[in-house]
Protein backbone atom coordinates (compact mmCIF):
# COMPACT_ATOMS: atom_id res chain seq x y z
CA UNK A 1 -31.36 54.08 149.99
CA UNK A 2 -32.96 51.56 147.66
CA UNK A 3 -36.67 49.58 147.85
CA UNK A 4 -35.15 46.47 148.09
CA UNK A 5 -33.76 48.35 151.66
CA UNK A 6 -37.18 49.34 152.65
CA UNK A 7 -38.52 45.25 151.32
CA UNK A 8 -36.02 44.11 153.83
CA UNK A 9 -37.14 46.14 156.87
CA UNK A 10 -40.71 45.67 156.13
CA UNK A 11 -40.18 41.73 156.23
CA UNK A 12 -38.21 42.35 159.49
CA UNK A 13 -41.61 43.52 161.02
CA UNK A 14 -44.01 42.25 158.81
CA UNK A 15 -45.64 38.67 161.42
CA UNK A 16 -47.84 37.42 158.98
CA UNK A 17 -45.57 36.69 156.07
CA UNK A 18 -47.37 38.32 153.23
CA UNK A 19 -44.91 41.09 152.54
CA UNK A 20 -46.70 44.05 153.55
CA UNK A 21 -47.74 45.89 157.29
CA UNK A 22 -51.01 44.77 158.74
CA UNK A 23 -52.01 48.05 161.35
CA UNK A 24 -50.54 45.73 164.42
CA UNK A 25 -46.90 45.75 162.23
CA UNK A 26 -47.24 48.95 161.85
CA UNK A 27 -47.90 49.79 165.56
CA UNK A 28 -44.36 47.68 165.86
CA UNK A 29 -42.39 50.33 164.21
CA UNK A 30 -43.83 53.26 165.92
CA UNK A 31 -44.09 52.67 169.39
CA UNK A 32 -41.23 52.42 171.72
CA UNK A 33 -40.25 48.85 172.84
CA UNK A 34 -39.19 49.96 176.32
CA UNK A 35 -41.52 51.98 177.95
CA UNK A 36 -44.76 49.89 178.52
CA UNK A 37 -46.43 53.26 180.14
CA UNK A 38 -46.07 55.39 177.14
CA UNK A 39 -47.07 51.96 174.98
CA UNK A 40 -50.24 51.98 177.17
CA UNK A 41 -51.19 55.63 176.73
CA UNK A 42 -51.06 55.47 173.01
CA UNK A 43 -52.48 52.57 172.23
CA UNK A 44 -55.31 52.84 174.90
CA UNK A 45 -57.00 56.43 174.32
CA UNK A 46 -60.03 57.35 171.46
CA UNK A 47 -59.08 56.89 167.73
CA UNK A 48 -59.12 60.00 165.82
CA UNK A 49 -61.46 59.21 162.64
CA UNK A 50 -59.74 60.97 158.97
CA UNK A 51 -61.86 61.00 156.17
CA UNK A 52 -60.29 59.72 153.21
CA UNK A 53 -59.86 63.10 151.30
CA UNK A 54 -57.97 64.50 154.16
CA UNK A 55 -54.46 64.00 155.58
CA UNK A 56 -52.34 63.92 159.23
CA UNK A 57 -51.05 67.56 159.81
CA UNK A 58 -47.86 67.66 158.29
CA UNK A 59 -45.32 67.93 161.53
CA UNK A 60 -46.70 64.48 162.18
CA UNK A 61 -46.81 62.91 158.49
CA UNK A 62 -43.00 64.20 158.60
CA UNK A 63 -41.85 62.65 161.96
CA UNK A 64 -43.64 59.33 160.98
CA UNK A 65 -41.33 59.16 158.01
CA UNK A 66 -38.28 60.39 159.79
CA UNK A 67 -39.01 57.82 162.04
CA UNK A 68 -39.15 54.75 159.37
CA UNK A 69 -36.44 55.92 157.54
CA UNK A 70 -34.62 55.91 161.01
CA UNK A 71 -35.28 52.33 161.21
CA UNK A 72 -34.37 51.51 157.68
CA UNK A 73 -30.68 52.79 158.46
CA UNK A 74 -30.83 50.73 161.31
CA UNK A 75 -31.57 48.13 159.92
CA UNK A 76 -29.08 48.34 157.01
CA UNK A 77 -26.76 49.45 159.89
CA UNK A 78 -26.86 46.26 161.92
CA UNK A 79 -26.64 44.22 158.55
CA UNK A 80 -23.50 45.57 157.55
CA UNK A 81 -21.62 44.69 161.14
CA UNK A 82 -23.18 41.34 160.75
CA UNK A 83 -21.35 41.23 157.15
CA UNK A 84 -17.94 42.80 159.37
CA UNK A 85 -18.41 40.24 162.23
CA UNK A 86 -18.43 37.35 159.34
CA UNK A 87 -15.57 38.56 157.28
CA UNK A 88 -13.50 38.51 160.40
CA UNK A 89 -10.67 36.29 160.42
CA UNK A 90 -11.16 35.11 163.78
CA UNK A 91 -15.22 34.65 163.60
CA UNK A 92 -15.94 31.04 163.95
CA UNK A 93 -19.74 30.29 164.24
């Protein structure tokens, strides 16, 4: 994968415009879209407070960026049968 593949998934989710994830962008990414329950229990519950010098435990920093790199391909994914879809000789917009 390249940045400019990561640039191009961030300004799929990024509202605001300015080319980077505000914490509500973020929360786009890694919360499911189809269960409002588990959206609910997540976002509704006592924030954990990390001092700066310290990190998330590493099973979680791990599955947070299994879980954006998931999206990237995704992304990249549903580019490329766009691309297919338009280089077909029957596609007619």
């Amino acid at each position: 994968m390249e940045p400019e593949d990561f640039k191009n998934t961030i300004a799929y989710f990024d509202l605001e415009g300015c080319k980077r994830l505000n914490y509500h962008d973020f929360l786009q990414i890694v919360l499911p879209c189809d269960d409002a329950y588990l959206r609910a229990a997540v976002t509704q519950r006592p924030n954990n407070e990390m001092p700066r010098n310290e990190f998330l435990p590493m099973r979680v920093e791990r599955a947070l960026s299994q879980l954006i790199f998931k999206e990237v391909r995704l992304h990249l994914k549903a580019d490329q049968m766009k691309r297919n879809l338009e280089n077909s000789y029957d596609f007619t917009i």
